[in-house]
N, C-alpha and C. Protein backbone atom coordinates (compact mmCIF):
# COMPACT_ATOMS: atom_id res chain seq x y z
N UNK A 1 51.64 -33.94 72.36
CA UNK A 1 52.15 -32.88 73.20
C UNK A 1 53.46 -32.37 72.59
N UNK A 2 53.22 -31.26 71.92
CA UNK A 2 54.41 -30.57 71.20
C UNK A 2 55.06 -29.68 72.29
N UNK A 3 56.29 -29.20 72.55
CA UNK A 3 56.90 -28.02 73.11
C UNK A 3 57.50 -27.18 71.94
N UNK A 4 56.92 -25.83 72.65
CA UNK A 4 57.35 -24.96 71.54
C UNK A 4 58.78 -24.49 71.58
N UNK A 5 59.63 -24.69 70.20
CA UNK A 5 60.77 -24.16 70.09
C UNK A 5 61.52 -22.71 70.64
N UNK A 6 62.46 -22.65 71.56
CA UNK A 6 62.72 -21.44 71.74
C UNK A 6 63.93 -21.09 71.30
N UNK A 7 63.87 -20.06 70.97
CA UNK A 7 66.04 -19.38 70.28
C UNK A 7 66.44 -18.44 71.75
N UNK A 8 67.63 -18.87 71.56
CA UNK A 8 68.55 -18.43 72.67
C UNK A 8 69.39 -17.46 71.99
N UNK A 9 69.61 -16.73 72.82
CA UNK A 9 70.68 -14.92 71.66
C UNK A 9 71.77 -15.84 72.03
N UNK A 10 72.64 -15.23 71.17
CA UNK A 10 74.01 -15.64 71.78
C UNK A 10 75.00 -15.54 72.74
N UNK A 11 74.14 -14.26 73.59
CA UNK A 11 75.06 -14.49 74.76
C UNK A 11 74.53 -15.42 75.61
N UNK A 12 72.95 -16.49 75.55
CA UNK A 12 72.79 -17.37 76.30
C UNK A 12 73.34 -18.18 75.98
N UNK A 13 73.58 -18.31 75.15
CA UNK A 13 74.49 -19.80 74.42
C UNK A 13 75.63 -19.85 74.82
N UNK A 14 76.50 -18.91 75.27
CA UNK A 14 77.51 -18.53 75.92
C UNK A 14 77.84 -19.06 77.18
N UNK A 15 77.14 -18.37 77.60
CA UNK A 15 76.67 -18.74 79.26
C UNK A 15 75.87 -20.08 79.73
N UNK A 16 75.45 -20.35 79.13
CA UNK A 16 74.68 -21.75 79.40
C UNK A 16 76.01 -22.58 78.76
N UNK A 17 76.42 -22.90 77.83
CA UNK A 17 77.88 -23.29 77.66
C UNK A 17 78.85 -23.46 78.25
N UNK A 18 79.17 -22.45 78.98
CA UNK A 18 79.85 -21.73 80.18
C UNK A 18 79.55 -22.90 81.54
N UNK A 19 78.52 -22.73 81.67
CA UNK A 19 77.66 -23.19 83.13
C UNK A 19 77.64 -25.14 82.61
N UNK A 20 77.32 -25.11 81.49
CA UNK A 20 77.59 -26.71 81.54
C UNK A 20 78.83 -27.19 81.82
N UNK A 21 79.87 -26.81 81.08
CA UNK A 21 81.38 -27.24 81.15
C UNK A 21 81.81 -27.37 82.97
N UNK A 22 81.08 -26.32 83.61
CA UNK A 22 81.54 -26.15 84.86
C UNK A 22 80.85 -27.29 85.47
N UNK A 23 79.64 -27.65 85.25
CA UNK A 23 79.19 -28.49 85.69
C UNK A 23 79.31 -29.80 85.40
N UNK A 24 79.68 -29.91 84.37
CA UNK A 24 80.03 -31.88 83.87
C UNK A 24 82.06 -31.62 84.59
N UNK A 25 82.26 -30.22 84.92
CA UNK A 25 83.78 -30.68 84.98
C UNK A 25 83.58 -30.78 87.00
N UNK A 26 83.06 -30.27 87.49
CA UNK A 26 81.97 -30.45 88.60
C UNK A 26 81.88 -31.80 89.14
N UNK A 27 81.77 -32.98 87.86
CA UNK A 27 81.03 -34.05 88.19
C UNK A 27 79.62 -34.49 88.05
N UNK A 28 79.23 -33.47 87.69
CA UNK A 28 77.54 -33.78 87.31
C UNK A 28 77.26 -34.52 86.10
N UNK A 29 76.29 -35.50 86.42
CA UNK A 29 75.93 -36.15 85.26
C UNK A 29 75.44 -35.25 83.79
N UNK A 30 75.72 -35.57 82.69
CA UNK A 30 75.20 -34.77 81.65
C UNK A 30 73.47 -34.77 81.35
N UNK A 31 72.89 -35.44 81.66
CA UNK A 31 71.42 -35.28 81.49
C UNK A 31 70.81 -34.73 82.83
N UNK A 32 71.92 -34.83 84.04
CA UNK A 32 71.47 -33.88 84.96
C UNK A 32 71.64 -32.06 84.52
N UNK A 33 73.02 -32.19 83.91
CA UNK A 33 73.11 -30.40 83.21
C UNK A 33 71.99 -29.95 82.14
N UNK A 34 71.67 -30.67 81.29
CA UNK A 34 70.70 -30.68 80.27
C UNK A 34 69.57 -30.33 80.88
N UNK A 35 68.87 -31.24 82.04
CA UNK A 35 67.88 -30.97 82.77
C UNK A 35 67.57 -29.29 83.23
N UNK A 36 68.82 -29.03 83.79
CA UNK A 36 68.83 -28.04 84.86
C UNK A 36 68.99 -26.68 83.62
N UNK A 37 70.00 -26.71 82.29
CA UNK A 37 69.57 -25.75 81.63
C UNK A 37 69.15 -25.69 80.83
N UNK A 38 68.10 -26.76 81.04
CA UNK A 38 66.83 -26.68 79.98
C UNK A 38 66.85 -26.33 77.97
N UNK A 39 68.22 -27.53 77.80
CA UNK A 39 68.71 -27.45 76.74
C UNK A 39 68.86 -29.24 76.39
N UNK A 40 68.12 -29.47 74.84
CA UNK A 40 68.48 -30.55 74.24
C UNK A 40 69.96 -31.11 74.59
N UNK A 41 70.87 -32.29 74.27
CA UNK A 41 72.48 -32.58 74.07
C UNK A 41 72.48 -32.31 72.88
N UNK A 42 71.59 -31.69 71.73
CA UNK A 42 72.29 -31.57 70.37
C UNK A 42 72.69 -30.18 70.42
N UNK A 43 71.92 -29.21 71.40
CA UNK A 43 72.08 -27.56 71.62
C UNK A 43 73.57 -27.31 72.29
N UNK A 44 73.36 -28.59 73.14
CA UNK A 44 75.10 -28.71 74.27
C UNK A 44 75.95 -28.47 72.89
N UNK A 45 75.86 -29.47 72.15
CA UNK A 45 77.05 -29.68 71.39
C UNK A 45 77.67 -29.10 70.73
């Protein structure tokens, strides 16, 4: 079971960036943010 690779423009990368920081500074666990925007931790990074 492969998932197919998707590219994000850069203003999602932005914004999903954006939306994590708020959320691990939030308190949310990090594989809960990962979950929710549907991004690897190597894409976070």
């Amino acid at each position: 079971m492969s998932t197919k690779r998707r590219r994000h423009s850069p203003k999602q990368i932005v914004r999903k960036s954006r939306d994590a920081d708020a959320m691990l500074t939030a308190g949310k666990d990090l594989s809960a943010v990962l979950q929710s925007l549907e991004v690897s931790e190597s894409t976070l990074e």
